[in-house]
N, C-alpha and C. Protein backbone atom coordinates (compact mmCIF):
# COMPACT_ATOMS: atom_id res chain seq x y z
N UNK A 1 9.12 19.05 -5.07
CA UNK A 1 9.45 17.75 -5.68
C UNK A 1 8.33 16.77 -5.36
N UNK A 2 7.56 16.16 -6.17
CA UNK A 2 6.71 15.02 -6.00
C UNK A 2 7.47 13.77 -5.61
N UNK A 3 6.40 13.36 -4.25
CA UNK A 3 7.11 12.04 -4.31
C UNK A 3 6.09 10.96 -3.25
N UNK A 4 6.64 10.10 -3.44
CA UNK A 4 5.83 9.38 -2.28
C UNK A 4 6.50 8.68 -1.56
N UNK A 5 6.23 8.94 0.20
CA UNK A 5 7.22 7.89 1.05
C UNK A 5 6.47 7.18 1.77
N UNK A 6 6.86 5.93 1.82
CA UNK A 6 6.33 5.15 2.14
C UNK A 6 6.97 4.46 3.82
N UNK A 7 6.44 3.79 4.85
CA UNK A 7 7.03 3.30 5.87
C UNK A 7 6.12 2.46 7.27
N UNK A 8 6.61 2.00 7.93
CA UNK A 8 5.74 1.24 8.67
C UNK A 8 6.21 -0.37 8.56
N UNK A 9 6.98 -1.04 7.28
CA UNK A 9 7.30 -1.83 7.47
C UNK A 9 8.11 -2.83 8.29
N UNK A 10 8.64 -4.01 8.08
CA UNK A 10 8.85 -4.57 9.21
C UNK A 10 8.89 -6.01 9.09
N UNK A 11 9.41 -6.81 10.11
CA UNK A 11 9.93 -7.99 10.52
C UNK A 11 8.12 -8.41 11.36
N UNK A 12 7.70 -9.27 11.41
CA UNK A 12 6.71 -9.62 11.87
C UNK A 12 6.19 -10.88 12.11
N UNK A 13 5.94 -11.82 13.02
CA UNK A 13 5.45 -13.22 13.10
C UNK A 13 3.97 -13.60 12.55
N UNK A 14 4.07 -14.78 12.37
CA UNK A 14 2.79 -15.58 11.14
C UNK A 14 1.28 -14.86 12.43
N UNK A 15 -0.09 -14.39 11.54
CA UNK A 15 -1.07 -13.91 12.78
C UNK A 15 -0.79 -12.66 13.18
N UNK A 16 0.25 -12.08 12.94
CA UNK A 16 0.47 -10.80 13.43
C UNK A 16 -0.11 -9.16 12.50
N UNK A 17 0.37 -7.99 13.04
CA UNK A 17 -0.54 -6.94 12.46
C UNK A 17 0.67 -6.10 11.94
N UNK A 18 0.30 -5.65 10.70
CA UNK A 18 1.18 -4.36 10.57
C UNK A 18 0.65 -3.03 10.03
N UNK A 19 1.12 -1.76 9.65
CA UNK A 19 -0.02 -0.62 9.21
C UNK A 19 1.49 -0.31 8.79
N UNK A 20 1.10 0.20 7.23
CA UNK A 20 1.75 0.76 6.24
C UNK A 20 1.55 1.72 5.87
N UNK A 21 2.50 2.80 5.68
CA UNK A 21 1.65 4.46 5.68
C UNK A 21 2.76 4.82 4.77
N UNK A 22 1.97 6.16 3.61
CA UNK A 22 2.48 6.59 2.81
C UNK A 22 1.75 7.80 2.70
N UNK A 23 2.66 8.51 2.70
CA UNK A 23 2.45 10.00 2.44
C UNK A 23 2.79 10.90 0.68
N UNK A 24 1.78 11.25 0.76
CA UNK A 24 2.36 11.92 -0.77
C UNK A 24 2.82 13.78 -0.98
N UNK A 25 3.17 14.20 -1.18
CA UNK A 25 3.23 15.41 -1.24
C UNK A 25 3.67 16.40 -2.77
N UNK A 26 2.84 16.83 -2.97
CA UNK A 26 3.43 17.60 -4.88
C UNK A 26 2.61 17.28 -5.69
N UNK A 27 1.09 16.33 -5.54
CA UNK A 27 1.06 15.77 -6.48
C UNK A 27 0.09 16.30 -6.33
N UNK A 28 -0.63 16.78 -7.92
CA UNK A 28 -2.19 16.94 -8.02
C UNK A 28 -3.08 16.14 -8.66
N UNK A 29 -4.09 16.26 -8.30
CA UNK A 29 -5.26 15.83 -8.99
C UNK A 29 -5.52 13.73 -9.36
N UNK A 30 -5.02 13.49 -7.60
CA UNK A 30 -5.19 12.18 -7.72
C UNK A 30 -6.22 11.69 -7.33
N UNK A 31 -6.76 10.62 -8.14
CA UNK A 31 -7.95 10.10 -8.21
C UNK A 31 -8.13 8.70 -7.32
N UNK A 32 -7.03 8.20 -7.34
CA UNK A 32 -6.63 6.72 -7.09
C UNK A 32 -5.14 6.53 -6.53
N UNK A 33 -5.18 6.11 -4.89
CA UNK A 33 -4.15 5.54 -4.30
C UNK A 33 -4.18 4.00 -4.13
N UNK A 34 -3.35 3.39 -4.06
CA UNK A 34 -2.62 2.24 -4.07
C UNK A 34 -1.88 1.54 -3.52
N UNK A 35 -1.55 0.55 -3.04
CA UNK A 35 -1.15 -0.19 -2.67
C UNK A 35 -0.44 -2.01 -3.29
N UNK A 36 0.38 -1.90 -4.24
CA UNK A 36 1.35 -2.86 -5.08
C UNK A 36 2.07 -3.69 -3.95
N UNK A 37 2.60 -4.91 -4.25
CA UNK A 37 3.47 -5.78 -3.84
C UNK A 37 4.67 -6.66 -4.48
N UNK A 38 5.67 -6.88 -4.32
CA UNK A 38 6.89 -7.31 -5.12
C UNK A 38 6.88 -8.50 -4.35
N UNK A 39 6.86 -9.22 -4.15
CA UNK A 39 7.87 -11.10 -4.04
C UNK A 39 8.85 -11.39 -4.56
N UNK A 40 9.87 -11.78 -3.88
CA UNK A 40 11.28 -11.91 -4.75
C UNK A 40 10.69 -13.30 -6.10
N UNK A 41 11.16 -12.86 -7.05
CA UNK A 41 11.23 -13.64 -8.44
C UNK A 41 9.60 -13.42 -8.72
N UNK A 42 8.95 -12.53 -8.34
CA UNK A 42 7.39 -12.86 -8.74
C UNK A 42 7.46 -11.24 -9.14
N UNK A 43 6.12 -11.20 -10.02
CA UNK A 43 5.95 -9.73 -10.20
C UNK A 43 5.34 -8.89 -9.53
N UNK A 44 5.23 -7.58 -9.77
CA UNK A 44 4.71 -6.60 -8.97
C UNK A 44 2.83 -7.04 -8.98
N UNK A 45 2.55 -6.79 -8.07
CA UNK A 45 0.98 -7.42 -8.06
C UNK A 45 0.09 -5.92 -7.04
N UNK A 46 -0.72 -5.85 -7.71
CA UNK A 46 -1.65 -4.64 -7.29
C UNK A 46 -2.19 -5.71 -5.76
N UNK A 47 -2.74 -5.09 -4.62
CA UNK A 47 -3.59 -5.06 -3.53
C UNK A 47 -4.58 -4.46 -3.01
N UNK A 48 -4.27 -2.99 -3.07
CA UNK A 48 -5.52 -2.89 -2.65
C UNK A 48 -5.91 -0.89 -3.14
N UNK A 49 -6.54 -0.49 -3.45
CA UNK A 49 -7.10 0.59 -4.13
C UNK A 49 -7.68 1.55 -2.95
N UNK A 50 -7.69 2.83 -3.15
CA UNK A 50 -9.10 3.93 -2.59
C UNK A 50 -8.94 4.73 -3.59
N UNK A 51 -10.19 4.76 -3.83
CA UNK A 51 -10.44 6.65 -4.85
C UNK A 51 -11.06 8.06 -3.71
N UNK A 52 -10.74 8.72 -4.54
CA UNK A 52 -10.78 9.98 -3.57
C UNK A 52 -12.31 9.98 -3.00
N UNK A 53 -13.64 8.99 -3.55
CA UNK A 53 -14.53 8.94 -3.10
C UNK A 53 -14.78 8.21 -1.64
N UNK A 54 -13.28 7.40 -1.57
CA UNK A 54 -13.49 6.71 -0.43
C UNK A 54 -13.96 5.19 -0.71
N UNK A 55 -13.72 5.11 -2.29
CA UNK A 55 -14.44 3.79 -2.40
C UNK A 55 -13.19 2.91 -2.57
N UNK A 56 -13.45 1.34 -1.90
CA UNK A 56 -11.87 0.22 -1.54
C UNK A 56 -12.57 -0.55 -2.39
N UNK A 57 -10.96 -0.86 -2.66
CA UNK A 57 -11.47 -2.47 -3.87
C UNK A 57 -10.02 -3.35 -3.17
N UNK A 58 -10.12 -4.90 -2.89
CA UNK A 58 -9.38 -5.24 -2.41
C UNK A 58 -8.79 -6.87 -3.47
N UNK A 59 -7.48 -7.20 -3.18
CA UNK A 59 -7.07 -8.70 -4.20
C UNK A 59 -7.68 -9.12 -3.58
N UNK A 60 -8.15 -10.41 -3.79
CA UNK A 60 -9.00 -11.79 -3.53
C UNK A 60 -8.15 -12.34 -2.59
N UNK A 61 -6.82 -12.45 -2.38
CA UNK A 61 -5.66 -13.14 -1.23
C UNK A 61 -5.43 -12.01 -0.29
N UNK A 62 -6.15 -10.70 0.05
CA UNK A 62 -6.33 -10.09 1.47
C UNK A 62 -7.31 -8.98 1.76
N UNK A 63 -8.27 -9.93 0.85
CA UNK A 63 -9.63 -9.18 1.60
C UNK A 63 -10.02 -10.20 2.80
N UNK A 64 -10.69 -9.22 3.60
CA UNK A 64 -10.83 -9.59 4.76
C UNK A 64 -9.51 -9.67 6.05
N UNK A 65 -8.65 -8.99 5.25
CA UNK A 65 -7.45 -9.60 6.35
C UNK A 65 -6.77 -7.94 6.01
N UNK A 66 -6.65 -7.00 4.86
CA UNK A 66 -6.21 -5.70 4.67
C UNK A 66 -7.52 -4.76 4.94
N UNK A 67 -6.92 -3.70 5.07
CA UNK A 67 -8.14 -2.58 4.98
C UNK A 67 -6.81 -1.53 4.11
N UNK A 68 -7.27 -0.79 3.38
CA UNK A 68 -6.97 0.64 2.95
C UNK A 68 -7.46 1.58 3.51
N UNK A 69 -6.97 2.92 4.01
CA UNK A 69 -7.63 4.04 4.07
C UNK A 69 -7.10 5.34 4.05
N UNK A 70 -7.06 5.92 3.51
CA UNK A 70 -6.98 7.83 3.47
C UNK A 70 -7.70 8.66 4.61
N UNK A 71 -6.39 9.85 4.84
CA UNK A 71 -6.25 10.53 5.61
C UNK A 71 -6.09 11.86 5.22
N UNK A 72 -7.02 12.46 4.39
CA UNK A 72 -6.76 13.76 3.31
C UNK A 72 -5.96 14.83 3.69
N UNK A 73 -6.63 15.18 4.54
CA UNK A 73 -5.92 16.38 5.60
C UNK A 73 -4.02 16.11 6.19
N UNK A 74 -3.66 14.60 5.66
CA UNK A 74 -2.74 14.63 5.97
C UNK A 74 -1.97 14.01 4.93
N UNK A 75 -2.36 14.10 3.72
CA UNK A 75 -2.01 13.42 2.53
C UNK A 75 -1.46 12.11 2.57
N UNK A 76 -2.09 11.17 3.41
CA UNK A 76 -1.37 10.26 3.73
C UNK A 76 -2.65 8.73 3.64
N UNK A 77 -1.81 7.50 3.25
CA UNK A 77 -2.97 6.15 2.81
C UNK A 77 -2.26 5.43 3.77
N UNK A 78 -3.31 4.70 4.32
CA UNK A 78 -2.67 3.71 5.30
C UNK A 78 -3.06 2.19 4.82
N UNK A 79 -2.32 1.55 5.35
CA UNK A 79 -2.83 -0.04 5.10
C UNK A 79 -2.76 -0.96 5.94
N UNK A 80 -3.65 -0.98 7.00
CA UNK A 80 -3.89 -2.09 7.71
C UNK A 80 -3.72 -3.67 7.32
N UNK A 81 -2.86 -4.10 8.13
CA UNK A 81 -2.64 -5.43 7.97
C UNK A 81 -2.53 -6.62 8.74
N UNK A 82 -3.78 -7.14 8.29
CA UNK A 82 -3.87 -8.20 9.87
C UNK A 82 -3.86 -10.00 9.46
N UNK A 83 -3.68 -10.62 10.32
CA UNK A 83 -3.66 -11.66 10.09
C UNK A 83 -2.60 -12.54 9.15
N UNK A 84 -1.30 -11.52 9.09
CA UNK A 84 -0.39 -11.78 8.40
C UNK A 84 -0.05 -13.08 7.83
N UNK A 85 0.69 -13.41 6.75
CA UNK A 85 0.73 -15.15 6.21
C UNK A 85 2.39 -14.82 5.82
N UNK A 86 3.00 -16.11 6.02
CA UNK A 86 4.32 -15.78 5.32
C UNK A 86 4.04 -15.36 3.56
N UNK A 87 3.30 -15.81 3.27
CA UNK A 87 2.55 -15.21 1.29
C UNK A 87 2.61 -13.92 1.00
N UNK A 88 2.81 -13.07 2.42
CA UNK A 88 2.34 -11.47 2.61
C UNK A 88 4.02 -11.15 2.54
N UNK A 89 4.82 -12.14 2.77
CA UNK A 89 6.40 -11.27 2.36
C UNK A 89 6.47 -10.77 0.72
N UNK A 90 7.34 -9.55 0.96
CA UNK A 90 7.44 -8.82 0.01
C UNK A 90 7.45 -7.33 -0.02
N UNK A 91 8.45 -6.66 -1.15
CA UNK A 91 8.36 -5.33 -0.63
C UNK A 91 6.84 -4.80 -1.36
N UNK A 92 6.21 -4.02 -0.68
CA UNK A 92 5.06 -3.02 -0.42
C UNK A 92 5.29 -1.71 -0.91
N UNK A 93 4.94 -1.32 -2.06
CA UNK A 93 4.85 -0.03 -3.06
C UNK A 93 3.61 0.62 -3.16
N UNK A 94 3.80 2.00 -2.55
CA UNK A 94 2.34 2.89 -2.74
C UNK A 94 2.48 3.39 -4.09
N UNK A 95 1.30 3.53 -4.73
CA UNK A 95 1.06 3.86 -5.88
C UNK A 95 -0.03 5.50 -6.12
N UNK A 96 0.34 6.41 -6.78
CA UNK A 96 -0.50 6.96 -6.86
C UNK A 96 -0.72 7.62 -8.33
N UNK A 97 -2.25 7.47 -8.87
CA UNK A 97 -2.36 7.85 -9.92
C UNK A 97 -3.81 9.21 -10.34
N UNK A 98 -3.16 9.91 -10.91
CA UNK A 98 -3.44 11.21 -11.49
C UNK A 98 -5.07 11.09 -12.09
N UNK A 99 -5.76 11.82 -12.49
CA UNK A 99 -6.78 12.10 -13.59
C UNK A 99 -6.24 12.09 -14.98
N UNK A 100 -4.41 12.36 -14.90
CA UNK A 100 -4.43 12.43 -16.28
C UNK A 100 -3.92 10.71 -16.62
N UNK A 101 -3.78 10.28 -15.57
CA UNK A 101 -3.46 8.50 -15.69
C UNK A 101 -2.06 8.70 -15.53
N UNK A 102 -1.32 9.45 -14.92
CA UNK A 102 0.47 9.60 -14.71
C UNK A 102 0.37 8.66 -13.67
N UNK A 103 1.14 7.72 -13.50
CA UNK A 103 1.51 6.85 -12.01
C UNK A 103 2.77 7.55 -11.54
N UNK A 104 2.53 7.43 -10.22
CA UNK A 104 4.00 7.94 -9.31
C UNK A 104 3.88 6.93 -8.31
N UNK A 105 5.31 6.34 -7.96
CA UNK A 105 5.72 5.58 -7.09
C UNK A 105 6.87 5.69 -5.64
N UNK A 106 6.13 4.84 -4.96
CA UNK A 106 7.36 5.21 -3.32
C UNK A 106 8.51 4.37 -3.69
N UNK A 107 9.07 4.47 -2.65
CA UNK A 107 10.91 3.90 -3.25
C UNK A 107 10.18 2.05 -2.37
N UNK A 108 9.23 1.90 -2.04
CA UNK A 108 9.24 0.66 -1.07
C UNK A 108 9.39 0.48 0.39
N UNK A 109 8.57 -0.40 0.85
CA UNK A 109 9.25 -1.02 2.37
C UNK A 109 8.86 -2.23 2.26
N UNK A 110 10.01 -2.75 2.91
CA UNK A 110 9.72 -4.27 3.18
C UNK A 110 9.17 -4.81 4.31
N UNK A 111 8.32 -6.05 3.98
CA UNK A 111 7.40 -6.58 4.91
C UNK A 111 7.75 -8.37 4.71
N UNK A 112 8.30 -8.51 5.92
CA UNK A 112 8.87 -9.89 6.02
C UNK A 112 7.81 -10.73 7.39
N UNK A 113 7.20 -11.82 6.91
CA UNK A 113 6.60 -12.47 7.92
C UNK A 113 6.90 -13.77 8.05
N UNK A 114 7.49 -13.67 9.55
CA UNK A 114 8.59 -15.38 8.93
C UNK A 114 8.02 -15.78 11.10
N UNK A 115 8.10 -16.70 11.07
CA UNK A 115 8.24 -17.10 12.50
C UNK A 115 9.64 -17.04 13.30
């Protein structure tokens, strides 16, 4: 069964760090992992990218403050997260997409940064 799980989330204070990990398993021939965000009443908003080359592309509201990275050998994307803002609440969706352009999605974790 393809799927992606996602976890690491969490309750966290303003300045603080979190690492978001998602594992995929079933899936072939992905080119591009992901990293999406939900805000209650706002839409789903892309963050942060790796392609299987290893190359990161990051949003303009957490570069410098996210990192992405892959862990091949363990089918798994992580997402460093530092310098947290209450702006950063919201649930956190790994994304992963195919060569043939199929998207597959994690069920979510939530990431709440409140004082």
């Amino acid at each position: 069964q393809v799927q992606l799980v996602e976890s690491g989330g969490g309750l966290v204070q303003p300045g603080g760090s979190l690492r978001l990990s998602c594992v995929d398993s079933g899936i072939f021939n992905i080119i591009t992992m992901a990293w999406y965000r939900q805000a209650p009443g706002k839409q789903r908003e892309w963050v942060a990218s790796i392609t299987t080359g290893a190359s990161t592309n990051y949003a303009d509201s957490v570069k410098g403050r996210f990192t992405i990275s892959r862990d091949n050998a363990k089918n798994t994307v992580y997402l460093q997260m530092n310098s947290l803002l209450p702006a950063d609440t919201a649930v956190y969706y790994c994304n992963a997409r195919t060569a043939w352009h199929t998207d597959y999605w994690g069920q979510g974790t939530q990431v709440t940064v409140s004082p």
